[in-house]
N, C-alpha and C. Protein backbone atom coordinates (compact mmCIF):
# COMPACT_ATOMS: atom_id res chain seq x y z
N UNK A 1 -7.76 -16.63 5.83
CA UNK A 1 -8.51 -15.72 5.00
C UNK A 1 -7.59 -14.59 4.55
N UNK A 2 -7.41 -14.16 3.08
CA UNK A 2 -7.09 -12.83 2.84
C UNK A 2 -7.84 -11.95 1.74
N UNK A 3 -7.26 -11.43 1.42
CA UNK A 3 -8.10 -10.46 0.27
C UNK A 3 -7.08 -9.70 -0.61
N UNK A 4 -7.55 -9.63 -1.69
CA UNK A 4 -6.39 -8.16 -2.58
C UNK A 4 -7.25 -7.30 -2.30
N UNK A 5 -6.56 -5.89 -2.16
CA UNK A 5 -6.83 -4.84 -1.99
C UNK A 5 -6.10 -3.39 -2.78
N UNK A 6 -6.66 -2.76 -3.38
CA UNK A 6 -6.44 -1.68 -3.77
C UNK A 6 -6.48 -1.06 -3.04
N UNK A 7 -4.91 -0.37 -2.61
CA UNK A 7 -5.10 0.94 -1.39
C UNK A 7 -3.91 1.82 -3.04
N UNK A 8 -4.59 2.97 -3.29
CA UNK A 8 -3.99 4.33 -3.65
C UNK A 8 -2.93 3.86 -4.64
N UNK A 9 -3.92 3.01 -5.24
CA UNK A 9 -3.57 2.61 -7.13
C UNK A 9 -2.76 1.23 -6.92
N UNK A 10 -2.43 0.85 -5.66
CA UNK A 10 -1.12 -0.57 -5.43
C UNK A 10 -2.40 -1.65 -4.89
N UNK A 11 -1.67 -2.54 -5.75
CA UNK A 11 -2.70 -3.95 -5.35
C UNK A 11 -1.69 -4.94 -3.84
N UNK A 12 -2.48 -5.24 -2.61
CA UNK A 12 -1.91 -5.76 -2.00
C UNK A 12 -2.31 -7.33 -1.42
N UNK A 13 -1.61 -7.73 -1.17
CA UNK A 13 -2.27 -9.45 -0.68
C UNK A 13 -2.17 -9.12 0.88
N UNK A 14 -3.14 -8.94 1.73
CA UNK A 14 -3.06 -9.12 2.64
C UNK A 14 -4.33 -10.12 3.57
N UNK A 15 -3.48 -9.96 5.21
CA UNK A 15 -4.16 -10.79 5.80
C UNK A 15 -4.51 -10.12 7.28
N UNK A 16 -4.80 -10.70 7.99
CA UNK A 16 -5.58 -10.32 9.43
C UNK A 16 -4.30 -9.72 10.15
N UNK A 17 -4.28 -8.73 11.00
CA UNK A 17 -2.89 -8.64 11.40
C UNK A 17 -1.76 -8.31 11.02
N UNK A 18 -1.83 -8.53 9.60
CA UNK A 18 -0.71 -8.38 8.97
C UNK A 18 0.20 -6.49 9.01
N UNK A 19 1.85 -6.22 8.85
CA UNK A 19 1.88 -4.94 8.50
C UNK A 19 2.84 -4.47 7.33
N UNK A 20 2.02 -3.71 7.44
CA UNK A 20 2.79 -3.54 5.43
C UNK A 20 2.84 -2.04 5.43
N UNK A 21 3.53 -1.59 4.50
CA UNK A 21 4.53 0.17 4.14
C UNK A 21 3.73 -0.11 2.76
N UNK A 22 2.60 1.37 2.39
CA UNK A 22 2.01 2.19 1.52
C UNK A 22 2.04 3.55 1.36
N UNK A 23 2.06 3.53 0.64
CA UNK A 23 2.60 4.99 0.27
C UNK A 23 1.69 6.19 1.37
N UNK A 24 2.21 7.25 1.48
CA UNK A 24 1.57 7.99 2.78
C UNK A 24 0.39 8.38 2.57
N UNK A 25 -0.80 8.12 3.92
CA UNK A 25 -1.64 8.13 3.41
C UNK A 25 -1.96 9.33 4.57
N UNK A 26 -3.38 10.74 4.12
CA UNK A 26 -3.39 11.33 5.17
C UNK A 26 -3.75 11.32 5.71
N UNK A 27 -3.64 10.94 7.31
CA UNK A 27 -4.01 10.18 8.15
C UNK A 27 -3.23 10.57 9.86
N UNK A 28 -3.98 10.30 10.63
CA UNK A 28 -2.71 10.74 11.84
C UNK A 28 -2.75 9.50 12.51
N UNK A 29 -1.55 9.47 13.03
CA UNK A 29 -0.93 7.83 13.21
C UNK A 29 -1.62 8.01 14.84
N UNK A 30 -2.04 6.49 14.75
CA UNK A 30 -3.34 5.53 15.32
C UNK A 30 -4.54 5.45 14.99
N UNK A 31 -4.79 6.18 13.69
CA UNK A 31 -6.02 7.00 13.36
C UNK A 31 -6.56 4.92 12.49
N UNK A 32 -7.73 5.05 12.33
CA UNK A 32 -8.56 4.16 11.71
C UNK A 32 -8.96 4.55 10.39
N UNK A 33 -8.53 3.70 8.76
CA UNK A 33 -8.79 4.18 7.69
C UNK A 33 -9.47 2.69 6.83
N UNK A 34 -10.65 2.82 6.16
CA UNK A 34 -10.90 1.90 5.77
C UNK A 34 -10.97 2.16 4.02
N UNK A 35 -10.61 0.90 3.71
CA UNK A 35 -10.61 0.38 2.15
C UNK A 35 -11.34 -0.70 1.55
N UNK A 36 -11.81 0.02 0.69
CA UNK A 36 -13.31 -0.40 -0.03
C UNK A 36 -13.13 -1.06 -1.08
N UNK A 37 -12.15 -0.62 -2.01
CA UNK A 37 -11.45 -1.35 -3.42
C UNK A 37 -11.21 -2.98 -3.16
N UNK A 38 -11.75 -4.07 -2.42
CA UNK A 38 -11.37 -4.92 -2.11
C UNK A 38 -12.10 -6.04 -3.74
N UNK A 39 -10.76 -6.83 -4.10
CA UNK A 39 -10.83 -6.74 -5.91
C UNK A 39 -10.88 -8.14 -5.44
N UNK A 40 -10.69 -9.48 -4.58
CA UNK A 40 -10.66 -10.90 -4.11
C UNK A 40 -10.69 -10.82 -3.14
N UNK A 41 -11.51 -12.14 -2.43
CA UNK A 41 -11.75 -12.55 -1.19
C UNK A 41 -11.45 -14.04 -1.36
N UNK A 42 -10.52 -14.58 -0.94
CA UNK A 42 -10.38 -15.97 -0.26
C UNK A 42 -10.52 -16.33 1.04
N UNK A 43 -11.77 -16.98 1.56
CA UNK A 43 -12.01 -17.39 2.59
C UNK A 43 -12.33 -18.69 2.82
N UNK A 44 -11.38 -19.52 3.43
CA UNK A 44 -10.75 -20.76 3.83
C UNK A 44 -10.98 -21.37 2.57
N UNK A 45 -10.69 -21.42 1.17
CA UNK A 45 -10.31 -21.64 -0.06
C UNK A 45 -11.91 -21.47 -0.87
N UNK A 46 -12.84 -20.46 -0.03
CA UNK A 46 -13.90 -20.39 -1.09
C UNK A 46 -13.31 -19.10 -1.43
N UNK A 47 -13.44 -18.89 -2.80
CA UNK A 47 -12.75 -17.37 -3.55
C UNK A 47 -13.67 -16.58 -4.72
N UNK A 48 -14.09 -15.39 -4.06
CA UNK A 48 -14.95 -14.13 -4.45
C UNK A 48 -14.01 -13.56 -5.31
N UNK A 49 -14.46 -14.06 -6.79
CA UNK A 49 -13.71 -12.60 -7.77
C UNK A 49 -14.48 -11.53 -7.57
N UNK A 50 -14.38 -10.37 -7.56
CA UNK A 50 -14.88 -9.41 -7.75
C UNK A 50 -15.30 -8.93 -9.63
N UNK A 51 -15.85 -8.20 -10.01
CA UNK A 51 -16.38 -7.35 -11.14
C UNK A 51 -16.48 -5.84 -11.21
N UNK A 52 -16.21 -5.13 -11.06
CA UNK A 52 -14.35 -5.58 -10.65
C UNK A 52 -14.16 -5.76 -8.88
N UNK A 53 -15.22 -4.80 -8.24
CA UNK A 53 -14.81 -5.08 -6.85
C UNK A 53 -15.90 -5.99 -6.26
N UNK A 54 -15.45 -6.59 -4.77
CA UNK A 54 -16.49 -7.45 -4.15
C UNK A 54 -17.12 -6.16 -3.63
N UNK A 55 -18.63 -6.46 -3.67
CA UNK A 55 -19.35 -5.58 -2.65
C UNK A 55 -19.45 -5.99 -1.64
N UNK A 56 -19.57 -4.89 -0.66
CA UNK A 56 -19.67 -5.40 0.82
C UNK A 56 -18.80 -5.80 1.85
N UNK A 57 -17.62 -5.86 0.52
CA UNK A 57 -16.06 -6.08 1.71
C UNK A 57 -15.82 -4.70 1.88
N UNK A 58 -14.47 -4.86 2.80
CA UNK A 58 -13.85 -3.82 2.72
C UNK A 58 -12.56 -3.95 4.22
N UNK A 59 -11.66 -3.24 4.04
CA UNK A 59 -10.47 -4.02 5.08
C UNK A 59 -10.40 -2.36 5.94
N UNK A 60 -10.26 -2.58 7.08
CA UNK A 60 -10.24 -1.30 8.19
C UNK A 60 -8.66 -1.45 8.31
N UNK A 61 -7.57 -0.71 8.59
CA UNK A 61 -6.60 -0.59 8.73
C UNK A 61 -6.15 0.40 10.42
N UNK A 62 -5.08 0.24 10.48
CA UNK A 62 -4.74 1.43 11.73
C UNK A 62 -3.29 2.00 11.25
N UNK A 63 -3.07 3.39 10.90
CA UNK A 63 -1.93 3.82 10.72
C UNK A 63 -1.04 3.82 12.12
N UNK A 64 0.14 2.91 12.01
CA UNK A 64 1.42 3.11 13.43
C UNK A 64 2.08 4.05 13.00
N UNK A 65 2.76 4.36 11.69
CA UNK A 65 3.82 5.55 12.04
C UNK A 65 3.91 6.12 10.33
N UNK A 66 4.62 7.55 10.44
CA UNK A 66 4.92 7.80 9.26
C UNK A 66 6.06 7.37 8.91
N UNK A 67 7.01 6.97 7.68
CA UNK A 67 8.25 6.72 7.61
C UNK A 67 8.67 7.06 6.08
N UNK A 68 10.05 7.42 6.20
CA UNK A 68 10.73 8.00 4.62
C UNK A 68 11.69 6.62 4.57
N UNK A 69 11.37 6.25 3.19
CA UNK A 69 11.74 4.78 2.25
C UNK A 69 13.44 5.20 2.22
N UNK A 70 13.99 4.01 1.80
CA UNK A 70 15.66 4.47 1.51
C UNK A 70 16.00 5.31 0.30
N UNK A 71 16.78 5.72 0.27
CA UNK A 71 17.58 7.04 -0.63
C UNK A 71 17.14 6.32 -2.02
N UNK A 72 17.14 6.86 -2.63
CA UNK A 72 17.18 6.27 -4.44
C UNK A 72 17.80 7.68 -4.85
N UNK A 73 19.24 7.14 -5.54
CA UNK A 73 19.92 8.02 -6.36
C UNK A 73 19.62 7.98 -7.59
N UNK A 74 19.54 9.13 -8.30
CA UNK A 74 19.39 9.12 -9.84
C UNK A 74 20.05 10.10 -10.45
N UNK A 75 21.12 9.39 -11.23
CA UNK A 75 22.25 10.12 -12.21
C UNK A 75 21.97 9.86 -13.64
N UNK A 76 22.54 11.48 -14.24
CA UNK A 76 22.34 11.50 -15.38
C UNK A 76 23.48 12.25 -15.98
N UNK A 77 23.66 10.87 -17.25
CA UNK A 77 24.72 11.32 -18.05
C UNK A 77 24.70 11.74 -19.31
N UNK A 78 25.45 12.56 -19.78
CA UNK A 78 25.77 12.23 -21.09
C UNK A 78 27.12 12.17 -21.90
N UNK A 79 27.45 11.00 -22.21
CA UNK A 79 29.14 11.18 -22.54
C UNK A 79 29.56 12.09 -23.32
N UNK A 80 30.56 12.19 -23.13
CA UNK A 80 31.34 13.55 -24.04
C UNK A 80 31.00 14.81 -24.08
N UNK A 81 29.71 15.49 -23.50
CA UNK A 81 29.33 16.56 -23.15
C UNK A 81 29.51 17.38 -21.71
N UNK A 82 30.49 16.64 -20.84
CA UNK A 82 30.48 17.50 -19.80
C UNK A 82 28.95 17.27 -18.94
N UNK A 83 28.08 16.67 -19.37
CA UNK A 83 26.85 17.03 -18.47
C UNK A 83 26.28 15.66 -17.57
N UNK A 84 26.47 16.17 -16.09
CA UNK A 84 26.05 15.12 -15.27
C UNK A 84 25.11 15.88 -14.18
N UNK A 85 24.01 14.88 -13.70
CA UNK A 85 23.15 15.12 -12.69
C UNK A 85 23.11 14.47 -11.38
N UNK A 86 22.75 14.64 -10.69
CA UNK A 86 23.15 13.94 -9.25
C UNK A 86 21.63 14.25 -8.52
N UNK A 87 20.54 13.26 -8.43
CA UNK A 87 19.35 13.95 -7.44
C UNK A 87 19.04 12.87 -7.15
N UNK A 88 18.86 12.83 -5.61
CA UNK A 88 18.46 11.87 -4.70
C UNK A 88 17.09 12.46 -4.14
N UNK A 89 16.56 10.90 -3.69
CA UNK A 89 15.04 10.86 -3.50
C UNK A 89 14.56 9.80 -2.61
N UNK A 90 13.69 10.14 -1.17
CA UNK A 90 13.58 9.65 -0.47
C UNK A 90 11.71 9.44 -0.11
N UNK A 91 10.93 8.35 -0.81
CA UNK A 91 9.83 7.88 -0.75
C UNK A 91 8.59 8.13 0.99
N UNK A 92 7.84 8.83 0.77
CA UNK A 92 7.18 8.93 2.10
C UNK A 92 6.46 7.80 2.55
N UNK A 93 6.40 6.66 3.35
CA UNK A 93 5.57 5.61 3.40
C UNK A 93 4.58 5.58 4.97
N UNK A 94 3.42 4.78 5.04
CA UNK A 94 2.95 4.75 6.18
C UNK A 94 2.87 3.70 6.61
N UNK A 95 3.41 3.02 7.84
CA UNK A 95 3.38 1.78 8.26
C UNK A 95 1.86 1.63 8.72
N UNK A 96 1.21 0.30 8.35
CA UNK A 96 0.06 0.29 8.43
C UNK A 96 -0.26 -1.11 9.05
N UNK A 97 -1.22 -1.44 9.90
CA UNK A 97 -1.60 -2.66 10.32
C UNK A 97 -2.97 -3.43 10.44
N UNK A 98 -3.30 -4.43 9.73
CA UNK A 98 -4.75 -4.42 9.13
C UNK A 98 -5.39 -4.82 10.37
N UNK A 99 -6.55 -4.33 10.69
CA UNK A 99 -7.37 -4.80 12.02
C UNK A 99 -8.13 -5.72 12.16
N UNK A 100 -9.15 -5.68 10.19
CA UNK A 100 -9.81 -6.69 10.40
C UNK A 100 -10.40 -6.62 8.59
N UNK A 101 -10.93 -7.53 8.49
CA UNK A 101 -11.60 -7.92 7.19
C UNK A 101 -12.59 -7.80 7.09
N UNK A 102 -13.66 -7.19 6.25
CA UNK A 102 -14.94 -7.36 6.38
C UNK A 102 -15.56 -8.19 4.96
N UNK A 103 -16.46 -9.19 5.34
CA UNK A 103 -16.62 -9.68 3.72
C UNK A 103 -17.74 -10.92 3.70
């Protein structure tokens, strides 16, 4: 069984158990957060489109930890003018682990 899910505008394919990095959510880690946006349900190949969402689902999650994504550099040039930029940027994510499905 899984489901897509809209968590905080990102569509995800997940499953029972599964753990996946979303963007930070506020929350204190072990805390219980549930998501309602649930947009498909495949269960053992019968499949709920939603309109847009299924009613009545919805996926409970457990936040494990906070974590900062890898560096992303971003430079900016322009030739022949002398002008360069240098700013680095480091993504806040929350490791997350789904508990259970509801649907």
């Amino acid at each position: 069984m899984y489901v897509i899910v809209d968590i905080q505008g990102q569509q995800f394919k997940v499953e029972q158990d599964q753990k996946l990095f979303v963007h930070r959510i506020n929350a204190d880690q072990g805390a219980e957060v549930e998501f309602e946006k649930v947009m498909l349900v495949d269960n053992d190949g019968v499949v709920t489109v939603g309109a847009p969402l299924v009613e009545g689902a919805k996926v409970v999650v457990e936040v494990l930890s906070h974590v900062k994504g890898d560096k992303v550099l971003v430079f900016k040039k322009k030739r022949r003018k002398g002008y360069r930029k240098l700013n680095g940027h480091r993504q806040q994510f929350s490791e997350v682990r789904v508990k259970s499905i509801v649907a």
